[in-house]
PDB file of N, CA and C in Angstrom:
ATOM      1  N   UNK A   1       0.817  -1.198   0.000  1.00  0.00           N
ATOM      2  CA  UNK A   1       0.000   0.000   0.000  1.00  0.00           C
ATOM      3  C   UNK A   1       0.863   1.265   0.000  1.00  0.00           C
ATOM      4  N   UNK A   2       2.161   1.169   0.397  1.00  0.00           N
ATOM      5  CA  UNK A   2       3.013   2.122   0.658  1.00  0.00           C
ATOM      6  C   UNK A   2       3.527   2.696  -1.163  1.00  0.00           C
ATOM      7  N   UNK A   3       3.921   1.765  -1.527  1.00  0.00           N
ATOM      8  CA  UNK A   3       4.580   2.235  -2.806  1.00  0.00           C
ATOM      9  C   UNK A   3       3.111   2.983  -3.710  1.00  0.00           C
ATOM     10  N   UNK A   4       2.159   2.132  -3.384  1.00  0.00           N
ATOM     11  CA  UNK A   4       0.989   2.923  -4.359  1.00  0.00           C
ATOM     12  C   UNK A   4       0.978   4.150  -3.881  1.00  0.00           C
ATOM     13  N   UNK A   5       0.968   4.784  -2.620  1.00  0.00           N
ATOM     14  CA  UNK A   5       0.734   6.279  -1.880  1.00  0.00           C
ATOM     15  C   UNK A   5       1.753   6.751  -2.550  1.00  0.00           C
ATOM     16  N   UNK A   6       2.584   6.152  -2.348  1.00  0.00           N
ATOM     17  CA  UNK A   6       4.227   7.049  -3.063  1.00  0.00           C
ATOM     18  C   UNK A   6       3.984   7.703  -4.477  1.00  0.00           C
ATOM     19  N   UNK A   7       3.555   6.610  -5.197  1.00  0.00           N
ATOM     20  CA  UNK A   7       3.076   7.058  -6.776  1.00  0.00           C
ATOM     21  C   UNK A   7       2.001   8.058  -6.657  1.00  0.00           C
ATOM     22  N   UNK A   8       1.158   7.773  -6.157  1.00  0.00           N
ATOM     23  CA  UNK A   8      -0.263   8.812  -6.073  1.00  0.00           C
ATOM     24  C   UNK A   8       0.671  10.120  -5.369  1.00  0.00           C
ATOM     25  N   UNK A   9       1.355  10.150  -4.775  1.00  0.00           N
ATOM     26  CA  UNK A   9       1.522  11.746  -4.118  1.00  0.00           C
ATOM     27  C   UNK A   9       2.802  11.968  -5.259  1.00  0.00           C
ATOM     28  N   UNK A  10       3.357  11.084  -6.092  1.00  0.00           N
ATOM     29  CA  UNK A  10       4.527  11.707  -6.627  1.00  0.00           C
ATOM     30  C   UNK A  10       3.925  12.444  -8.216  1.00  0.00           C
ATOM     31  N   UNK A  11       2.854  11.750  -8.758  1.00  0.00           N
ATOM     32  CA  UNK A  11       1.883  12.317  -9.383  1.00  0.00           C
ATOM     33  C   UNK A  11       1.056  13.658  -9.571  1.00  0.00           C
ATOM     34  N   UNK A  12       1.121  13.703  -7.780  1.00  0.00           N
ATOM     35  CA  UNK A  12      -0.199  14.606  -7.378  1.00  0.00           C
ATOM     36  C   UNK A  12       1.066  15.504  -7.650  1.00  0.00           C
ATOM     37  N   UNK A  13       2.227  15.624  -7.203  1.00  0.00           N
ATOM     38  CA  UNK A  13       3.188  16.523  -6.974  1.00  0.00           C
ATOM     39  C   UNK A  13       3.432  17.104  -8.175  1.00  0.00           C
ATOM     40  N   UNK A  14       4.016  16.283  -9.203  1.00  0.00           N
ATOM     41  CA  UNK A  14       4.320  16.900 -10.356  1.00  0.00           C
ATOM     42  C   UNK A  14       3.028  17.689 -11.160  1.00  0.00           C
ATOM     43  N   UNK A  15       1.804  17.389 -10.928  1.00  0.00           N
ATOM     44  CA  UNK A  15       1.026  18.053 -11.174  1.00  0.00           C
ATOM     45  C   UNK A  15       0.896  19.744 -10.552  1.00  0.00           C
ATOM     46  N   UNK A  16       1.252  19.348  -9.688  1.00  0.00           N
ATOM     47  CA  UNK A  16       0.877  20.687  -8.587  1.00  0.00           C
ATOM     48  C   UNK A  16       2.343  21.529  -9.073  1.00  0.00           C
ATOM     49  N   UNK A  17       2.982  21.521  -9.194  1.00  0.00           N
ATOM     50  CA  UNK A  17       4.742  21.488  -9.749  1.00  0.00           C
ATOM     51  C   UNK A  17       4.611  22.360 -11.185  1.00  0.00           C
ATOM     52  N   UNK A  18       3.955  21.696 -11.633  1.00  0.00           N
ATOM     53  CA  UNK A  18       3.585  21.888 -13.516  1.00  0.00           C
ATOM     54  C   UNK A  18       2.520  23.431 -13.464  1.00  0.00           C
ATOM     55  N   UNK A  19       1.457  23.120 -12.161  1.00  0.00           N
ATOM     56  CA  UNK A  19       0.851  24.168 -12.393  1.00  0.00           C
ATOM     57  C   UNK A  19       1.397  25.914 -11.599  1.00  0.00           C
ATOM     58  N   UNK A  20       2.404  25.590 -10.846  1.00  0.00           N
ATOM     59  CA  UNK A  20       3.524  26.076  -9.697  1.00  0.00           C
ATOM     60  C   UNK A  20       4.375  27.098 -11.009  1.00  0.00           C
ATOM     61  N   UNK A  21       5.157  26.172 -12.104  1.00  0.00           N
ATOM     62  CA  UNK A  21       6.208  26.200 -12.726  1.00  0.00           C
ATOM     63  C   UNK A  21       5.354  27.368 -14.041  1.00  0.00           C
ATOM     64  N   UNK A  22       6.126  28.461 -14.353  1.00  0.00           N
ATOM     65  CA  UNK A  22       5.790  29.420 -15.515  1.00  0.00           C
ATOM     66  C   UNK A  22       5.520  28.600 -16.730  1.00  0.00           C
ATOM     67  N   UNK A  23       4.376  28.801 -17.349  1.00  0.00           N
ATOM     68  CA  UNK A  23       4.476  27.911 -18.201  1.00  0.00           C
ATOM     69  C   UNK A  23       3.922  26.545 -18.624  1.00  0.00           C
ATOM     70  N   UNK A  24       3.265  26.165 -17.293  1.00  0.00           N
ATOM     71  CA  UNK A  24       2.418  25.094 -17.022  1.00  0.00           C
ATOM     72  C   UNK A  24       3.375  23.396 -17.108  1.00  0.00           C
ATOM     73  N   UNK A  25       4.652  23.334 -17.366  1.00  0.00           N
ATOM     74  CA  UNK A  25       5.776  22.430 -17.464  1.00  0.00           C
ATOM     75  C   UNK A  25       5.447  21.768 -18.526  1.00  0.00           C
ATOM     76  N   UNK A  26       5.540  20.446 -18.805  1.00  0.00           N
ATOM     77  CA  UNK A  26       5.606  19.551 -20.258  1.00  0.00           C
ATOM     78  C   UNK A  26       4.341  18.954 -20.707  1.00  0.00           C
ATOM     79  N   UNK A  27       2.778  19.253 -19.721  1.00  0.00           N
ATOM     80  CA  UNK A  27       2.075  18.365 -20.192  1.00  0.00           C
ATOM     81  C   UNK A  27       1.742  17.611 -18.939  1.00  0.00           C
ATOM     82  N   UNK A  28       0.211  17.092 -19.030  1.00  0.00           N
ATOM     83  CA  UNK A  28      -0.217  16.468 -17.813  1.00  0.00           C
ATOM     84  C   UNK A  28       0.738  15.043 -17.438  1.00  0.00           C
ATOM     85  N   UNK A  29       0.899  14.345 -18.523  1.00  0.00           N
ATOM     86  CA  UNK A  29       1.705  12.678 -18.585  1.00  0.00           C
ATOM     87  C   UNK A  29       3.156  12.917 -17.788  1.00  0.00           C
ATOM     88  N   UNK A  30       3.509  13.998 -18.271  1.00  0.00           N
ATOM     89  CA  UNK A  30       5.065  14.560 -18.554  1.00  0.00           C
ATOM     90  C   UNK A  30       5.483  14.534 -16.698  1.00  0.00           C
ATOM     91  N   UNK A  31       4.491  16.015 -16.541  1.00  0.00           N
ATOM     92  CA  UNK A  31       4.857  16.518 -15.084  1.00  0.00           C
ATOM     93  C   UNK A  31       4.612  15.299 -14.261  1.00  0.00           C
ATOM     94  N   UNK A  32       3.425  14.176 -14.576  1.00  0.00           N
ATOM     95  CA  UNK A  32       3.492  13.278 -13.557  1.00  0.00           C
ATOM     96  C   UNK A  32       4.688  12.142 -13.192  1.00  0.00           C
ATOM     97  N   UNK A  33       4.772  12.106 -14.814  1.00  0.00           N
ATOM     98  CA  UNK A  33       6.440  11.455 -14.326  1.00  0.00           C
ATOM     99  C   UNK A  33       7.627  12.025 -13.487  1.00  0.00           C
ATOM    100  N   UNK A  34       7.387  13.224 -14.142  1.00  0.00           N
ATOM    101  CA  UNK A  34       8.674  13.980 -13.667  1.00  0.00           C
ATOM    102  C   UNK A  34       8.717  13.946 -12.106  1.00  0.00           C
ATOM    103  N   UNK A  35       7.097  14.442 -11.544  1.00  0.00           N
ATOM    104  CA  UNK A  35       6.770  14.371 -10.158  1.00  0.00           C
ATOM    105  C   UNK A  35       7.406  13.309  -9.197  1.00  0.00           C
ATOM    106  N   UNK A  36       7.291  11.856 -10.078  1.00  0.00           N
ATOM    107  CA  UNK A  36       7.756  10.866  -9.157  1.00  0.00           C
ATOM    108  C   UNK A  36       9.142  10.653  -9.193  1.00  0.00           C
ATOM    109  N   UNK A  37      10.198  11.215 -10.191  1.00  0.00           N
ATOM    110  CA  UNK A  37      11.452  11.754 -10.030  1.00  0.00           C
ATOM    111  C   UNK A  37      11.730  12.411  -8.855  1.00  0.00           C
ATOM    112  N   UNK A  38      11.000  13.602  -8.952  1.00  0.00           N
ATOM    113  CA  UNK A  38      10.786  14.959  -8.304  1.00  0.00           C
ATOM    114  C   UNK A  38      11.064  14.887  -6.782  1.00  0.00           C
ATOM    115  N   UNK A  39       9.537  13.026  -6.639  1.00  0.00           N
ATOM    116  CA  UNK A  39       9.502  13.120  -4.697  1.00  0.00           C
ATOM    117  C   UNK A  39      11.281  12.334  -4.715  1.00  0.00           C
ATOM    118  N   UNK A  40      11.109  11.419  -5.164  1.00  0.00           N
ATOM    119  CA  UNK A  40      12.570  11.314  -5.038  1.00  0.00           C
ATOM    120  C   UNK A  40      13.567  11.812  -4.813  1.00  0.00           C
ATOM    121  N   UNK A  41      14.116  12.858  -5.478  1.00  0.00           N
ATOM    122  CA  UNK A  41      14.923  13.948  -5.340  1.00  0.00           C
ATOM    123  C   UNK A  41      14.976  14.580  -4.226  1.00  0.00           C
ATOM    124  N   UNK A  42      13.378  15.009  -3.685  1.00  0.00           N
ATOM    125  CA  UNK A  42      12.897  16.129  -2.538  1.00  0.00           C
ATOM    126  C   UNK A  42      13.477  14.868  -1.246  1.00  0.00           C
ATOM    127  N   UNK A  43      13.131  13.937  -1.136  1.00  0.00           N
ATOM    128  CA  UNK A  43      13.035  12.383  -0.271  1.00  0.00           C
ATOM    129  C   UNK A  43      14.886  12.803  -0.179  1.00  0.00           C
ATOM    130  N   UNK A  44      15.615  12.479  -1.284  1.00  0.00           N
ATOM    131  CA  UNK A  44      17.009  12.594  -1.014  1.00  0.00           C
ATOM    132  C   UNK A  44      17.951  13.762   0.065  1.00  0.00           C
ATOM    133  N   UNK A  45      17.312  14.509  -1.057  1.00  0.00           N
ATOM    134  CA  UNK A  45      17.866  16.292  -0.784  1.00  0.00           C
ATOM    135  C   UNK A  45      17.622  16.413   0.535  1.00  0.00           C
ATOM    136  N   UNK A  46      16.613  16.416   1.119  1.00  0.00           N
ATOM    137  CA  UNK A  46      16.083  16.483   2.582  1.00  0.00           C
ATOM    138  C   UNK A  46      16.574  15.906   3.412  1.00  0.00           C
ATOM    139  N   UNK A  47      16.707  14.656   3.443  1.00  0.00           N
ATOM    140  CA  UNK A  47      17.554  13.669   4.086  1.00  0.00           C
ATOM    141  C   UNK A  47      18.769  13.939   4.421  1.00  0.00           C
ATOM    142  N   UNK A  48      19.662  14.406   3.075  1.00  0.00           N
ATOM    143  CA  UNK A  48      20.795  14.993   2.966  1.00  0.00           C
ATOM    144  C   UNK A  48      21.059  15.913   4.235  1.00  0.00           C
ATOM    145  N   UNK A  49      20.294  16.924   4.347  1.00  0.00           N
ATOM    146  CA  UNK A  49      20.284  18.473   4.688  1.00  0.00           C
ATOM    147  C   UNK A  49      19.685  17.922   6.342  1.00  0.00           C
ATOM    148  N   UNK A  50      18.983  16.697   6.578  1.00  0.00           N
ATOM    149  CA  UNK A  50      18.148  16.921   7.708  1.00  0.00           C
ATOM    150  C   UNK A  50      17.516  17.415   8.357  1.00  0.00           C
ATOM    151  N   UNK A  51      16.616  17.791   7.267  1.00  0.00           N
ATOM    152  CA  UNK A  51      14.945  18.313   7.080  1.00  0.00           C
ATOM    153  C   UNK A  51      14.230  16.881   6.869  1.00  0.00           C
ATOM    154  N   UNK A  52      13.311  17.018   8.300  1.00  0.00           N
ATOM    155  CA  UNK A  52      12.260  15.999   7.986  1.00  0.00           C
ATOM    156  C   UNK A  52      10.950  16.823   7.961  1.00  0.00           C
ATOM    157  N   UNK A  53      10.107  16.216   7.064  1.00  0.00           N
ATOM    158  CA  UNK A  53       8.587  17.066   7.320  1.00  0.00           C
ATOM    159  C   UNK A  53       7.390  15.045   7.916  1.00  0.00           C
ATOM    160  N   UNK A  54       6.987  15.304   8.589  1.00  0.00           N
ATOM    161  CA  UNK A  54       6.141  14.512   8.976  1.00  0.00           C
ATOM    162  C   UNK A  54       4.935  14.014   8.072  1.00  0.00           C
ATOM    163  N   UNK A  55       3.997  12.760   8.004  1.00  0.00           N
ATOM    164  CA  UNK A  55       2.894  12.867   7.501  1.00  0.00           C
ATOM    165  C   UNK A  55       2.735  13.013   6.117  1.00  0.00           C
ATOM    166  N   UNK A  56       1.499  13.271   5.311  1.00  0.00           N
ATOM    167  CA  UNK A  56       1.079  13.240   4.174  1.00  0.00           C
ATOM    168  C   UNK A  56       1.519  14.179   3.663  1.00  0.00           C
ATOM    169  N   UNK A  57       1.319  15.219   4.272  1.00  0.00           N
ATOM    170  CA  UNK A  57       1.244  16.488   3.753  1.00  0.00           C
ATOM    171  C   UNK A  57       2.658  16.916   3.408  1.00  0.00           C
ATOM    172  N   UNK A  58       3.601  16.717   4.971  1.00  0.00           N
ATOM    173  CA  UNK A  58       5.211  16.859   4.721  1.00  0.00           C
ATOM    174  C   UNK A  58       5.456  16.103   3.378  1.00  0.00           C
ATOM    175  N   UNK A  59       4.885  14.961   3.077  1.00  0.00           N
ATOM    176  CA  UNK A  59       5.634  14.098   2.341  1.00  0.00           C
ATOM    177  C   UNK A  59       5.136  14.741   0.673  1.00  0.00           C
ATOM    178  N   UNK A  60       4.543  15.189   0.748  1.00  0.00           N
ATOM    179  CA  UNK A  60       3.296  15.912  -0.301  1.00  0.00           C
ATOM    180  C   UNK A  60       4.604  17.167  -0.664  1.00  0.00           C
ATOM    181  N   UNK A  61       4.878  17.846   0.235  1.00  0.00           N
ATOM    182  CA  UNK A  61       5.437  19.001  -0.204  1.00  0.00           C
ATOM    183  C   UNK A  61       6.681  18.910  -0.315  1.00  0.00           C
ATOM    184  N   UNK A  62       7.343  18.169   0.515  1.00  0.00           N
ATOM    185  CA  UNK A  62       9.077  17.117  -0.220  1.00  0.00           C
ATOM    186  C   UNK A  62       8.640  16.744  -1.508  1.00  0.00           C
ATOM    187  N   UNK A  63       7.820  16.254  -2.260  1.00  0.00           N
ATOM    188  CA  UNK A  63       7.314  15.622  -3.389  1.00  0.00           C
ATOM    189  C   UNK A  63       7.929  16.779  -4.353  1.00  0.00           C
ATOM    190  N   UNK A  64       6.475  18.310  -3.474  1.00  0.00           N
ATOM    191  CA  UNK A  64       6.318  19.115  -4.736  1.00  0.00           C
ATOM    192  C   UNK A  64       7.786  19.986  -4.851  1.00  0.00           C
ATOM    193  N   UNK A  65       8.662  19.719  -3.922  1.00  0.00           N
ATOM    194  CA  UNK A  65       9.901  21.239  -3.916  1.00  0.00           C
ATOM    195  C   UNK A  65      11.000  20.129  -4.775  1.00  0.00           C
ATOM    196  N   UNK A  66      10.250  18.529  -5.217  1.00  0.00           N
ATOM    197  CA  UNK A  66      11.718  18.147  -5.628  1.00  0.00           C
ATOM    198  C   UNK A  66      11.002  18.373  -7.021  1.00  0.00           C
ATOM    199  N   UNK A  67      10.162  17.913  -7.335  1.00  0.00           N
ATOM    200  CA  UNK A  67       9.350  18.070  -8.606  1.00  0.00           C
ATOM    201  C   UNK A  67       9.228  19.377  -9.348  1.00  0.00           C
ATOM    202  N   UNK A  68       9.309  20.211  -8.462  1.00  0.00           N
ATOM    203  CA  UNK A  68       9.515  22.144  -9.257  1.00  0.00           C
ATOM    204  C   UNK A  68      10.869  22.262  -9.477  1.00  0.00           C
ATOM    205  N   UNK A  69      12.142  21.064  -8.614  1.00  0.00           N
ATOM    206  CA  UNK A  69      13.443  21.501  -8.928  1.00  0.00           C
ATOM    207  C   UNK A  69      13.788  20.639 -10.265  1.00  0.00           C
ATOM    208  N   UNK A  70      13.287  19.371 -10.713  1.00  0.00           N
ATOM    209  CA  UNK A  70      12.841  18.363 -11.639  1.00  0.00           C
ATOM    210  C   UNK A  70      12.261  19.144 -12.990  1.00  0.00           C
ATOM    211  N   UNK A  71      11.559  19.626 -12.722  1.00  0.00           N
ATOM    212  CA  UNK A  71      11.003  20.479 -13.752  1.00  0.00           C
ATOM    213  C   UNK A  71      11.694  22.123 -14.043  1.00  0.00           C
ATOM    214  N   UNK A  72      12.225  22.454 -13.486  1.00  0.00           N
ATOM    215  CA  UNK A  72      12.899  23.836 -13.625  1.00  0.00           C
ATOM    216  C   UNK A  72      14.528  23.454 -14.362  1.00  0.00           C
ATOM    217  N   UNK A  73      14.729  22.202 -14.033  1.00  0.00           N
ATOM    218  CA  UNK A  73      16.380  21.645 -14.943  1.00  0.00           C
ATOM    219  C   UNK A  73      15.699  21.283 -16.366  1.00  0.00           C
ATOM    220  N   UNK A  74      14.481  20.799 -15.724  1.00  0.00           N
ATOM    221  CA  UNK A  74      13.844  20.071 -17.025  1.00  0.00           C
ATOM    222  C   UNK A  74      13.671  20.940 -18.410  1.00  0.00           C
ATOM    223  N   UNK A  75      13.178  22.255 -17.707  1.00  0.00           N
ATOM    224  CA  UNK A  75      13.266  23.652 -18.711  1.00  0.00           C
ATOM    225  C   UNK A  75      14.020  23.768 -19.636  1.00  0.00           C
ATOM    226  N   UNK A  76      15.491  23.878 -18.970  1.00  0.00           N
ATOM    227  CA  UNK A  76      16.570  24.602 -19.529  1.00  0.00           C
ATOM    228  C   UNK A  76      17.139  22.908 -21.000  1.00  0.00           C
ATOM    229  N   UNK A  77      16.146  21.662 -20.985  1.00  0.00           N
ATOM    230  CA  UNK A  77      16.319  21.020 -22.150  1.00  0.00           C
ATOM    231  C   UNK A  77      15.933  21.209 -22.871  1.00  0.00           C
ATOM    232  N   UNK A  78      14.309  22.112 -22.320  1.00  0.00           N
ATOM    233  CA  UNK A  78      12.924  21.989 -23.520  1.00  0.00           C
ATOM    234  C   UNK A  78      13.388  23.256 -24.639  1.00  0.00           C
ATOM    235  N   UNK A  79      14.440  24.354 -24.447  1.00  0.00           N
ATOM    236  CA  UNK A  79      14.623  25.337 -25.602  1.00  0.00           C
ATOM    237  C   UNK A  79      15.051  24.489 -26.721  1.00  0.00           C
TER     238      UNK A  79
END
């Protein structure tokens, strides 16, 4: 049940990310992938730094700050 939540919030993220990001990012399919990159990244980075956020919501917004950083590198391919 865990990995499905993971996907559903890494989804929800890149969505929220896409609509966050100038420009609306690559496309509904696009940002959701990217999203589950994204929580990944946010999951790492955080860890790294030792920032924990608690809960859904923490885990929701680690999602969306890795997914806007996912999509903002992602930019500088799409010229």
């Amino acid at each position: 049940m865990g990995i499905i939540i993971s996907l559903l919030l890494g989804c929800l993220a890149g969505f929220c990310a896409g609509k966050l990001m100038k420009g609306g990012g690559f496309g509904l399919i696009m940002n959701c992938v990217l999203g589950l990159f994204g929580g990944a990244l946010g999951g790492w980075l955080f860890g790294v730094l030792g920032i924990e956020w608690g809960g859904l919501l923490g885990q929701l917004g680690t999602a969306i700050i890795g997914a806007v950083a996912i999509l903002w590198i992602a930019s500088f391919f799409k010229k």
